[in-house]
N, C-alpha and C. Protein backbone atom coordinates (compact mmCIF):
# COMPACT_ATOMS: atom_id res chain seq x y z
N UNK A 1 100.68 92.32 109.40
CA UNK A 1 99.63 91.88 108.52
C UNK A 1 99.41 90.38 108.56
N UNK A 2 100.70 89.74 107.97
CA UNK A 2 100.92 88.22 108.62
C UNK A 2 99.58 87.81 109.57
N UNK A 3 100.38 88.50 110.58
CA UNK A 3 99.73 87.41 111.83
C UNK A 3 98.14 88.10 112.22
N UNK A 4 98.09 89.25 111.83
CA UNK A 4 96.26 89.92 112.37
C UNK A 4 95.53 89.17 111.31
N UNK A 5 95.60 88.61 110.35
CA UNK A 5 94.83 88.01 109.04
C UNK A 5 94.80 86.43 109.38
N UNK A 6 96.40 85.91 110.11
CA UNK A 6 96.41 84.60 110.78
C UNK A 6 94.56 84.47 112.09
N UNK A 7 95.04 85.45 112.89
CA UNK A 7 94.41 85.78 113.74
C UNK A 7 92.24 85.93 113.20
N UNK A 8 92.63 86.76 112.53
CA UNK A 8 91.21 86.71 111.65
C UNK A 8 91.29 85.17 111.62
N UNK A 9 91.49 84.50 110.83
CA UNK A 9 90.98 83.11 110.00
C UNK A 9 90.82 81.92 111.36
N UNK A 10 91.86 82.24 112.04
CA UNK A 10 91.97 81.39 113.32
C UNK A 10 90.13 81.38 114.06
N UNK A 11 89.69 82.56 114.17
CA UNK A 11 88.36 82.92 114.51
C UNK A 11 86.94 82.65 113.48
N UNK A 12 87.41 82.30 112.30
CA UNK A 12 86.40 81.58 111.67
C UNK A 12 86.51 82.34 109.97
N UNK A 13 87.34 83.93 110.19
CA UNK A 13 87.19 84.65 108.70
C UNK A 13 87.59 83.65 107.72
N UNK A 14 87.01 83.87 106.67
CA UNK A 14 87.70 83.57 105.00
C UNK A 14 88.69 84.45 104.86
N UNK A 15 89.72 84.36 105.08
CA UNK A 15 90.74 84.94 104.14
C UNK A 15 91.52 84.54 103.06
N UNK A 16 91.86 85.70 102.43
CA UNK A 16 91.98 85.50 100.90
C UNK A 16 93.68 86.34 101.32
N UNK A 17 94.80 85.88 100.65
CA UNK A 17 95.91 86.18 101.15
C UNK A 17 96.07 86.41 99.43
N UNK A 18 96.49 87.69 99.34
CA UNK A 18 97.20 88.28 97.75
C UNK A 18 98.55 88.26 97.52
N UNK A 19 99.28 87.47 97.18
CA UNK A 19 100.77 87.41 96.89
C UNK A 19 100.88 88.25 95.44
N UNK A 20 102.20 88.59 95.08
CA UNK A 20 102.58 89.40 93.99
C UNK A 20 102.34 87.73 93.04
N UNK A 21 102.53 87.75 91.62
CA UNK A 21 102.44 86.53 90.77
C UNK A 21 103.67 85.85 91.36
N UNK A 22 105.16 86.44 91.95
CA UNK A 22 106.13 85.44 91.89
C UNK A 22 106.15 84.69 93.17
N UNK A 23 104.96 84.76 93.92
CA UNK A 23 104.77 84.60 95.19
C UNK A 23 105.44 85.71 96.43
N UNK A 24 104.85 85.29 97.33
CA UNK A 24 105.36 85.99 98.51
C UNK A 24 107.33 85.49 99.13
N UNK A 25 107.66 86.78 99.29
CA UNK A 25 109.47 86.57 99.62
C UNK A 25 109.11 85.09 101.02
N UNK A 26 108.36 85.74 101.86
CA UNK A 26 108.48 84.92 103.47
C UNK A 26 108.26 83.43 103.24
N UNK A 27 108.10 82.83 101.57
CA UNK A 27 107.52 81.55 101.01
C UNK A 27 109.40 80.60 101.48
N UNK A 28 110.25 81.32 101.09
CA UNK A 28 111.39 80.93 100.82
C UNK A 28 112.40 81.66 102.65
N UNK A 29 111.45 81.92 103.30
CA UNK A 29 112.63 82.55 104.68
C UNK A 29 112.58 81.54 105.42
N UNK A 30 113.57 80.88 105.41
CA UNK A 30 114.42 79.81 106.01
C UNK A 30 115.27 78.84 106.04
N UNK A 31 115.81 78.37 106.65
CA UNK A 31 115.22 76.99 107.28
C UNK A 31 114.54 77.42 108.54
N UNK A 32 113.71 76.58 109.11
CA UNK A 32 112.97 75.26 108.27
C UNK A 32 112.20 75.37 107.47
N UNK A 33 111.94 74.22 106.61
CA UNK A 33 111.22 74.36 105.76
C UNK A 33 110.02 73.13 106.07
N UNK A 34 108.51 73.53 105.31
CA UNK A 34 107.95 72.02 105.86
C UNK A 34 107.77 71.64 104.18
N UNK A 35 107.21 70.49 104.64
CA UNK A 35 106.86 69.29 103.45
C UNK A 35 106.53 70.06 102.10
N UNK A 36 106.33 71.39 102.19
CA UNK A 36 105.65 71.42 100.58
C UNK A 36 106.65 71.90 99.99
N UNK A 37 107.60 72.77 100.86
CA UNK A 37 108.91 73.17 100.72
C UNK A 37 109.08 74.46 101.39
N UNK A 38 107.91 75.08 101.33
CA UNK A 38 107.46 76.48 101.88
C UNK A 38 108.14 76.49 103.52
N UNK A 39 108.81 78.07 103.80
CA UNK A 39 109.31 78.33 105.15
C UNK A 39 108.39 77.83 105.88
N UNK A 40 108.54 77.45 107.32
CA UNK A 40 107.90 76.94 108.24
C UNK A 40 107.36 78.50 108.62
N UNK A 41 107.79 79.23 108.59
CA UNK A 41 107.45 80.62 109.48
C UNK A 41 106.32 81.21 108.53
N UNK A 42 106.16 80.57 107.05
CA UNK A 42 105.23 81.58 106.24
C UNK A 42 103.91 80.28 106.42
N UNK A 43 104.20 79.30 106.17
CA UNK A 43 102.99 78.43 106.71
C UNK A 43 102.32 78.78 107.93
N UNK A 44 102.95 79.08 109.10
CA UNK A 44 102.45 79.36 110.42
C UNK A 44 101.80 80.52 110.13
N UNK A 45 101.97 81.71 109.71
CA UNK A 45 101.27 83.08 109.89
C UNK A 45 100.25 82.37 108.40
N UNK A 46 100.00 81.80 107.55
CA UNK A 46 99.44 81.48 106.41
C UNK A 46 98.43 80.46 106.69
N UNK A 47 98.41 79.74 107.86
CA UNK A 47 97.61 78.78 108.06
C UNK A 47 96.18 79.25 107.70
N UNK A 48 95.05 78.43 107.01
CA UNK A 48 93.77 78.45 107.55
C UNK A 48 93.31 79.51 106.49
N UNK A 49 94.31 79.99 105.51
CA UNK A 49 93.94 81.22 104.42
C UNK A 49 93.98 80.93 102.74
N UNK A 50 93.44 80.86 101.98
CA UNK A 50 93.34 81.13 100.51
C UNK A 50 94.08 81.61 100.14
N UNK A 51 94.58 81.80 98.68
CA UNK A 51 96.04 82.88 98.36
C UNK A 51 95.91 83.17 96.86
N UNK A 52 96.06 83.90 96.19
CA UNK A 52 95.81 84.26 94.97
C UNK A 52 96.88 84.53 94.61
N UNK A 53 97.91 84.66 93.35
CA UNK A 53 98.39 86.00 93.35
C UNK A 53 98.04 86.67 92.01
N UNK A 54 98.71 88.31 92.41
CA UNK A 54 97.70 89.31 91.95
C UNK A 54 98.89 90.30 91.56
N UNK A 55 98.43 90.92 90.36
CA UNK A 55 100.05 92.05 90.57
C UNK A 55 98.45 93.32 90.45
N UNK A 56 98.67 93.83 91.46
CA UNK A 56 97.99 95.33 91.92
C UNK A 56 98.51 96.20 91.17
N UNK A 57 99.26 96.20 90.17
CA UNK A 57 99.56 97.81 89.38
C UNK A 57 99.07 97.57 87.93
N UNK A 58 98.33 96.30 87.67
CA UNK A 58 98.15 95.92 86.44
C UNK A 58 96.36 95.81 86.54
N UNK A 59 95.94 96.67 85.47
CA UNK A 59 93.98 96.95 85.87
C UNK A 59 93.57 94.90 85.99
N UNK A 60 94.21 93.99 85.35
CA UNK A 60 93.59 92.95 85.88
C UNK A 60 93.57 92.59 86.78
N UNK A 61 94.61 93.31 87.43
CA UNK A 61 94.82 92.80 89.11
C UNK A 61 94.02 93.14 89.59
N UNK A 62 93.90 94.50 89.42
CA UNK A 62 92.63 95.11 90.11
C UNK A 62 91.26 94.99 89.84
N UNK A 63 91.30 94.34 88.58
CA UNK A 63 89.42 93.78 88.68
C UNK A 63 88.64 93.15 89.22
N UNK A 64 90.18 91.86 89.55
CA UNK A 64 90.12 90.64 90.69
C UNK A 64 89.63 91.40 91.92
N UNK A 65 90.81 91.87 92.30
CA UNK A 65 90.55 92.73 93.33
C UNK A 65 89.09 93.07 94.05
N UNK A 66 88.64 94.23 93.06
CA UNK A 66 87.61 94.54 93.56
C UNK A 66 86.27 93.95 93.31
N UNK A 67 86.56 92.76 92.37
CA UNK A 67 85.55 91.78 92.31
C UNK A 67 85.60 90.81 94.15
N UNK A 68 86.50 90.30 94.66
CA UNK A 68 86.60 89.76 95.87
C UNK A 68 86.15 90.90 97.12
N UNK A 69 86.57 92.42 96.90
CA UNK A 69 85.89 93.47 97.91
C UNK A 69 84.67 93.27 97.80
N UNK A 70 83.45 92.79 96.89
CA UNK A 70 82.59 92.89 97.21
C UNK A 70 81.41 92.31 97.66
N UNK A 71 82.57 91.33 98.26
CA UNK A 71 81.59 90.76 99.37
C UNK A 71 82.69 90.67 100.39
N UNK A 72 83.43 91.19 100.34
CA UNK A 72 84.34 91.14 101.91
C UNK A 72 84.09 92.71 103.00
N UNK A 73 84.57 92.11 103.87
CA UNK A 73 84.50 92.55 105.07
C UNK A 73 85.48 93.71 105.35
N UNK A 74 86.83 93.37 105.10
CA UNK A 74 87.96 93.84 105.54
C UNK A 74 88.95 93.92 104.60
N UNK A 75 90.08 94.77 104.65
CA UNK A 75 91.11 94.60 103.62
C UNK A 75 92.37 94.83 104.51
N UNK A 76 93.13 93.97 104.39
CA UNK A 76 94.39 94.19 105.69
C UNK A 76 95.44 94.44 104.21
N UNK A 77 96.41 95.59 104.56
CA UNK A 77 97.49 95.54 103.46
C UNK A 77 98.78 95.97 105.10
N UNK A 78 99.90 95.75 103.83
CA UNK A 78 100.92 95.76 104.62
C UNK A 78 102.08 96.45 103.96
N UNK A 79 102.46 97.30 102.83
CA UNK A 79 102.73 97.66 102.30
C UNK A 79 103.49 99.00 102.88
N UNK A 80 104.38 99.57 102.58
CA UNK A 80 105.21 100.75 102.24
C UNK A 80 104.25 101.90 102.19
N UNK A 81 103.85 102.96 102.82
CA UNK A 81 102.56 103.85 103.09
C UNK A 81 102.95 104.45 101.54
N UNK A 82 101.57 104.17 100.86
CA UNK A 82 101.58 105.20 99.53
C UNK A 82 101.41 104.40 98.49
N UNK A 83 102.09 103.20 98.69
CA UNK A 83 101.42 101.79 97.67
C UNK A 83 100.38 101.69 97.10
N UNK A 84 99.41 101.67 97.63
CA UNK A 84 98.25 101.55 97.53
C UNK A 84 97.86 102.62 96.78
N UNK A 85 98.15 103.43 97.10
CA UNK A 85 97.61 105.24 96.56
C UNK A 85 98.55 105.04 94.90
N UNK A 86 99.40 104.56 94.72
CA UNK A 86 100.17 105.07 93.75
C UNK A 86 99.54 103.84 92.56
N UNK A 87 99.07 102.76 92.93
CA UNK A 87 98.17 101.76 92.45
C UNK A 87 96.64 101.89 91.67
N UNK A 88 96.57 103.50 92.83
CA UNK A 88 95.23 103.48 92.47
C UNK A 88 93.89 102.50 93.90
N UNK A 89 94.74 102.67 94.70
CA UNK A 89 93.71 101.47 95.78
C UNK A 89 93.85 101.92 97.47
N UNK A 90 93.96 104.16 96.67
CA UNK A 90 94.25 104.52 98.26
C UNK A 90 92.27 104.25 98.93
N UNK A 91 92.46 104.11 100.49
CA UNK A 91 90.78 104.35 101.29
C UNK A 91 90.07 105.08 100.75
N UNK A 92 90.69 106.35 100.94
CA UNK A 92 89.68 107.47 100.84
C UNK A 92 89.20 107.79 99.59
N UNK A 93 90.19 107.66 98.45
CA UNK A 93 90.07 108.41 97.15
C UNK A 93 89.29 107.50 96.03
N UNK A 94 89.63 105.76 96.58
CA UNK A 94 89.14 105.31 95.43
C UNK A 94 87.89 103.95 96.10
N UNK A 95 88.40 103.86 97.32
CA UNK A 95 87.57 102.60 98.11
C UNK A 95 86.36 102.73 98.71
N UNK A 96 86.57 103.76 99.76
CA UNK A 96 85.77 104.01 100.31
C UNK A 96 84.09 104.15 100.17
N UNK A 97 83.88 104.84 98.25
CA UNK A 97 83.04 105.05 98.02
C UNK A 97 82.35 103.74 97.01
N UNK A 98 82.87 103.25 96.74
CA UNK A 98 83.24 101.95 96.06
C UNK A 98 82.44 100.48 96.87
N UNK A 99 82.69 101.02 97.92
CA UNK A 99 82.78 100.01 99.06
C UNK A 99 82.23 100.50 100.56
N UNK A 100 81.60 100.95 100.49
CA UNK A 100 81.32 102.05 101.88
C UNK A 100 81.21 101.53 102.95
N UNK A 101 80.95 99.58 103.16
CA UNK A 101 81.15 98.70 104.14
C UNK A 101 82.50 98.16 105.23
N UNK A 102 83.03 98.81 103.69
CA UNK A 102 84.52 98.01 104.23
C UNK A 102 85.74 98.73 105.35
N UNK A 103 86.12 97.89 105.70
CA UNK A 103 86.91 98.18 107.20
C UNK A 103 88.34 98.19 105.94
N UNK A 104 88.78 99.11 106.12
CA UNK A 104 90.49 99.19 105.63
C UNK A 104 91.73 99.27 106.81
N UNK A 105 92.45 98.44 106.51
CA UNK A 105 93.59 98.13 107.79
C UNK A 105 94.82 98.18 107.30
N UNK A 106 95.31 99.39 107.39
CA UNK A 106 96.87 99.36 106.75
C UNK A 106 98.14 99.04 108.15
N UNK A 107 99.09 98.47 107.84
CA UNK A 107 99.86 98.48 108.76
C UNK A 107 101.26 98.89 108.04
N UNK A 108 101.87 99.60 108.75
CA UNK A 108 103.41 99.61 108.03
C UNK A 108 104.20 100.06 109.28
N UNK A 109 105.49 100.40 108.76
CA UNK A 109 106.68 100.31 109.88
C UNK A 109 106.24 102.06 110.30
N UNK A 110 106.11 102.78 110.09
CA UNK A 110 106.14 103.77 110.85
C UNK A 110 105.12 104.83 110.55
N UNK A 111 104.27 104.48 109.66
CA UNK A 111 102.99 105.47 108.94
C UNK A 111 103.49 106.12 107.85
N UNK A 112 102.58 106.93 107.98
CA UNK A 112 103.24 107.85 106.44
C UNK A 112 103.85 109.21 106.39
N UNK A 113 103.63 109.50 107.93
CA UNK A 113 104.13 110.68 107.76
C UNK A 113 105.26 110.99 109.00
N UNK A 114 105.76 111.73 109.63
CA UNK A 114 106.68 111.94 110.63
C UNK A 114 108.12 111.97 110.02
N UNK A 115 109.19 111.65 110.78
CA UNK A 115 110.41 112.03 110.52
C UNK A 115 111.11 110.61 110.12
N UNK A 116 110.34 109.67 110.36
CA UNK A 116 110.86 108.23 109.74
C UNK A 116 109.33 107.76 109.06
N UNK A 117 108.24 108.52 108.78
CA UNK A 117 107.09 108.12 107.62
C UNK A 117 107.57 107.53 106.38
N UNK A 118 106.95 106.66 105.61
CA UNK A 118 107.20 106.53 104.93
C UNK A 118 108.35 105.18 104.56
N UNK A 119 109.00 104.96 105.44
CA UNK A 119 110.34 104.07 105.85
C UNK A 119 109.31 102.44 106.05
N UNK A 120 110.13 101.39 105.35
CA UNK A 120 109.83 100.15 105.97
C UNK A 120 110.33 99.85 107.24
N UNK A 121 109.60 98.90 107.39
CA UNK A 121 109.85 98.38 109.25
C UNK A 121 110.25 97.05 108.97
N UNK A 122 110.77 96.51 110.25
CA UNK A 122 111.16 95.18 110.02
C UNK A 122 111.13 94.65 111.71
N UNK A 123 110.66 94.00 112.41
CA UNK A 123 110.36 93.68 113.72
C UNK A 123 112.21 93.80 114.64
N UNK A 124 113.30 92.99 114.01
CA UNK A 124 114.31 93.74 114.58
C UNK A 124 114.79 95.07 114.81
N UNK A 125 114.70 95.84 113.34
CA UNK A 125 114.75 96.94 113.26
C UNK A 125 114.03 97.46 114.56
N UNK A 126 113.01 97.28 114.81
CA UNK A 126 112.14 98.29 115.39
C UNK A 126 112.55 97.63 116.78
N UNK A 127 112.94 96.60 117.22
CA UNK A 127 113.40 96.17 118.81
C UNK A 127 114.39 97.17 118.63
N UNK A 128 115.48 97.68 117.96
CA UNK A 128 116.51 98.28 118.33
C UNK A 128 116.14 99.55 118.52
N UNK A 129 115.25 100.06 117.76
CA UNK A 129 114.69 101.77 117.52
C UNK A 129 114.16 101.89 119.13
N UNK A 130 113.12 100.76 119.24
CA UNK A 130 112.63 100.58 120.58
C UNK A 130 113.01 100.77 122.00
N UNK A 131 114.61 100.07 121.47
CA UNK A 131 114.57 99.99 123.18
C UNK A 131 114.89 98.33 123.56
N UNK A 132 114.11 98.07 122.42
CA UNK A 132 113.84 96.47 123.45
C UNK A 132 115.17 95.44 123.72
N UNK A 133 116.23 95.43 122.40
CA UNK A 133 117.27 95.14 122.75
C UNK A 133 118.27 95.62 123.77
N UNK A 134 117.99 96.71 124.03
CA UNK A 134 119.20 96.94 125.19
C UNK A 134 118.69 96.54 126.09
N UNK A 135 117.44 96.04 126.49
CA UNK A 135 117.36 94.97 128.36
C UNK A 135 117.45 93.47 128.15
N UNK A 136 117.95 93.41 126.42
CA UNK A 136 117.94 91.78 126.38
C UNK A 136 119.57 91.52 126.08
N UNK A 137 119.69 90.49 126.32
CA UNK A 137 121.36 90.31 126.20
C UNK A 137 122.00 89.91 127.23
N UNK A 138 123.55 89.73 126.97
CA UNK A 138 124.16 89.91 128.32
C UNK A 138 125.62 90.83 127.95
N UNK A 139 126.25 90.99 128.86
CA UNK A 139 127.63 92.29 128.93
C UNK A 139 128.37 91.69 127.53
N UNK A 140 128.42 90.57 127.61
CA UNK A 140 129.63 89.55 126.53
C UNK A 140 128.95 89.98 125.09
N UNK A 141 127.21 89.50 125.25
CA UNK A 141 127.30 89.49 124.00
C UNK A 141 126.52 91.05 123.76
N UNK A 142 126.05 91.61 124.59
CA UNK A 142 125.74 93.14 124.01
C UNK A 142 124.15 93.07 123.82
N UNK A 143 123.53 94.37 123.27
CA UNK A 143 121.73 93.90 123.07
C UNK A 143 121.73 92.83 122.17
N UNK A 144 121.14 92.28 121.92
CA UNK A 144 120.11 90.90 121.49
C UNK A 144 118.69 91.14 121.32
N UNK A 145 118.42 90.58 119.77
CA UNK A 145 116.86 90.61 119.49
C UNK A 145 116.51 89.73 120.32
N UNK A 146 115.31 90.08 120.95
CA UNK A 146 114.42 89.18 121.23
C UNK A 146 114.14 88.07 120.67
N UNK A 147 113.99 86.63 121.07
CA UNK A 147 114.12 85.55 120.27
C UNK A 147 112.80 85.50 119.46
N UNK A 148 111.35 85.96 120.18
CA UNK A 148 110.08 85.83 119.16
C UNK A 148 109.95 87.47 118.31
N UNK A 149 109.70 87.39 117.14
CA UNK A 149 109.15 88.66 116.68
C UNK A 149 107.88 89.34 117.50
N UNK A 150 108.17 90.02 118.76
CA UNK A 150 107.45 90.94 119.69
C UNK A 150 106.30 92.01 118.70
N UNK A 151 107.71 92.71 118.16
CA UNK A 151 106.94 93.84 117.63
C UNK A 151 105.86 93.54 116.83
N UNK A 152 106.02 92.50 115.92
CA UNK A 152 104.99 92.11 115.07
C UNK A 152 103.65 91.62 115.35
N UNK A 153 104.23 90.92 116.60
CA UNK A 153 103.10 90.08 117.26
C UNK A 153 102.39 91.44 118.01
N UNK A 154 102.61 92.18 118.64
CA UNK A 154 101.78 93.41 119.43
C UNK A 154 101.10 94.33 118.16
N UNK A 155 101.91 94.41 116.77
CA UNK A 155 101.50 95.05 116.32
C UNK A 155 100.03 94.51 115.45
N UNK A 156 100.10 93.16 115.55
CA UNK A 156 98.98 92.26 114.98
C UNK A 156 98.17 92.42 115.81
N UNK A 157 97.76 92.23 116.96
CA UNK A 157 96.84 92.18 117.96
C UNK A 157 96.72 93.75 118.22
N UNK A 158 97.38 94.77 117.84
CA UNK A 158 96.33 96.24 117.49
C UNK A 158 95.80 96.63 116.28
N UNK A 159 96.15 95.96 115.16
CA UNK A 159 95.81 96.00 113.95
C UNK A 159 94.67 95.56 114.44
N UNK A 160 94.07 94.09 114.85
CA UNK A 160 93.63 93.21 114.72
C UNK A 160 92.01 93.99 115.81
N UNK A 161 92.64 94.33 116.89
CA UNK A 161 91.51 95.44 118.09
C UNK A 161 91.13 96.34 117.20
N UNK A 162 91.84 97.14 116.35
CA UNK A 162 91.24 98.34 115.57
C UNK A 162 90.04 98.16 114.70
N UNK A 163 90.42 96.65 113.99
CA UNK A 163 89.42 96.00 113.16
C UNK A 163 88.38 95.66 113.87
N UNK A 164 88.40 95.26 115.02
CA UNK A 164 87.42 94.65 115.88
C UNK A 164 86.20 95.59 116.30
N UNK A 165 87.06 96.79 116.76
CA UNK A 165 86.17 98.02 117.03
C UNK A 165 85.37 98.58 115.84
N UNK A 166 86.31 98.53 114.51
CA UNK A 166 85.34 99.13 113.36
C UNK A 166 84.57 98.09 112.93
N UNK A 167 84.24 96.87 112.85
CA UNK A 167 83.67 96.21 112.98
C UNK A 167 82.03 96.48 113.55
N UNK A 168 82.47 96.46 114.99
CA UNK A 168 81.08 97.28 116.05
C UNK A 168 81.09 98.20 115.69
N UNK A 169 81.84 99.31 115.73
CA UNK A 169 80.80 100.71 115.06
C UNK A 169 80.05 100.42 113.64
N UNK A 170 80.71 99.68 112.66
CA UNK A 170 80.05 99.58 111.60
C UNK A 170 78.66 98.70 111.66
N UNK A 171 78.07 97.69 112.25
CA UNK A 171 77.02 97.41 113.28
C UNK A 171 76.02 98.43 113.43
N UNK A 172 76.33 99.63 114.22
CA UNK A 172 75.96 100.80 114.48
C UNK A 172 75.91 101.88 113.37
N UNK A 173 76.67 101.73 112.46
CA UNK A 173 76.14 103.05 111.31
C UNK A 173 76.24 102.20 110.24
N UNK A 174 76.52 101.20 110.07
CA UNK A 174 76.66 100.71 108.30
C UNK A 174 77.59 101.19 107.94
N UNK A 175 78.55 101.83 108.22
CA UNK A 175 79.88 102.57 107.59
C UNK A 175 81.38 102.19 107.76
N UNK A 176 81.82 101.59 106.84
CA UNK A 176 83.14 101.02 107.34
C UNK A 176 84.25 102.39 107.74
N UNK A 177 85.34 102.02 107.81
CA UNK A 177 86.36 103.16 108.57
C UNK A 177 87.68 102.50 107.97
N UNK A 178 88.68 103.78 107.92
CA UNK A 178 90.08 103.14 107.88
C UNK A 178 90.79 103.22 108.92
N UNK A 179 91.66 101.85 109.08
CA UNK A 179 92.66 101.40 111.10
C UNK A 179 93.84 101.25 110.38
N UNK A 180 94.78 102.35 111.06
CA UNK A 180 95.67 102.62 111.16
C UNK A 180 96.92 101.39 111.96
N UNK A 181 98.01 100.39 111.81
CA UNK A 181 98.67 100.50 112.73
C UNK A 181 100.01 100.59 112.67
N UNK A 182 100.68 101.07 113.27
CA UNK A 182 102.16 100.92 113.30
C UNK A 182 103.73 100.12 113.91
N UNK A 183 104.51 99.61 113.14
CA UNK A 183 105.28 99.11 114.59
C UNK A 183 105.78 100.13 115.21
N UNK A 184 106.21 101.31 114.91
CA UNK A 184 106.66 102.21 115.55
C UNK A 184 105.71 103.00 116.33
């Protein structure tokens, strides 16, 4: 989510970044830290974006909310599959009709349904599920994460194509769509 919303704004979008009220955890992941105090790693995926915060289970959250859907484009969440739904802010049931423009982009660690649905992801996690650590490493020290977050970064740039495509079809019918992506 991070980095496809980085990616949006980098290209010219307004984005509007929703933190919970106590802020976002990735505010405080590190060292380093830069000048404002904020992780260097949450500034980098944060660059170039607006930020509110919002608690989504409380109807003021959600007034905000859907006062800003209506003039936006897109809604990127990143959430635990069902969040949204249990909020009250699933696509189909409560948005869609609400909003019939809008492109919805969920991403989570493995979707919602299957034999690990439902489960958070975490970009190491998923190098190991993957695969990707056992060709990195050496004999001494054994698999090794990859030094850049891979998974995240591939999984941003299909989040990010999915949006792109509903985008152009919506061009073509006026109808937004919901994009699916997964790290798994």
């Amino acid at each position: 989510g991070p980095l496809c919303t980085q990616m949006l704004a980098d290209h010219g979008a307004d984005v509007v970044k929703i933190e919970p009220p106590a802020g976002d955890d990735t505010r405080w992941l590190g060292p380093p830290f830069d000048a404002s105090g904020d992780a260097s790693y949450f500034s980098a995926v944060n660059r170039g974006k607006r930020a509110i915060g919002l608690d989504l289970a409380r109807p003021e959250g959600k007034a905000i909310l859907f006062q800003l859907l209506e003039q936006a484009d897109i809604l990127v969440e990143n959430f635990i599959p069902g969040t949204m739904k249990r909020w009250g802010l699933d696509f189909e049931t409560n948005l869609a009709s609400r909003f019939p423009r809008l492109i919805y982009c969920s991403i989570s660690g493995f979707g919602a349904d299957g034999p690990l649905g439902g489960l958070p992801g975490y970009d190491a996690v998923l190098q190991a599920i993957c695969g990707l650590m056992s060709i990195n490493g050496a004999p001494a020290s054994g698999a090794t994460r990859i030094g850049v977050p891979i998974v995240d970064h591939l999984t941003g740039y299909t989040a990010l194509s999915g949006i792109l495509l509903a985008l152009h079809e919506r061009q073509r019918t006026g109808r937004g769509q919901a994009v699916e992506a997964t790290l798994f």
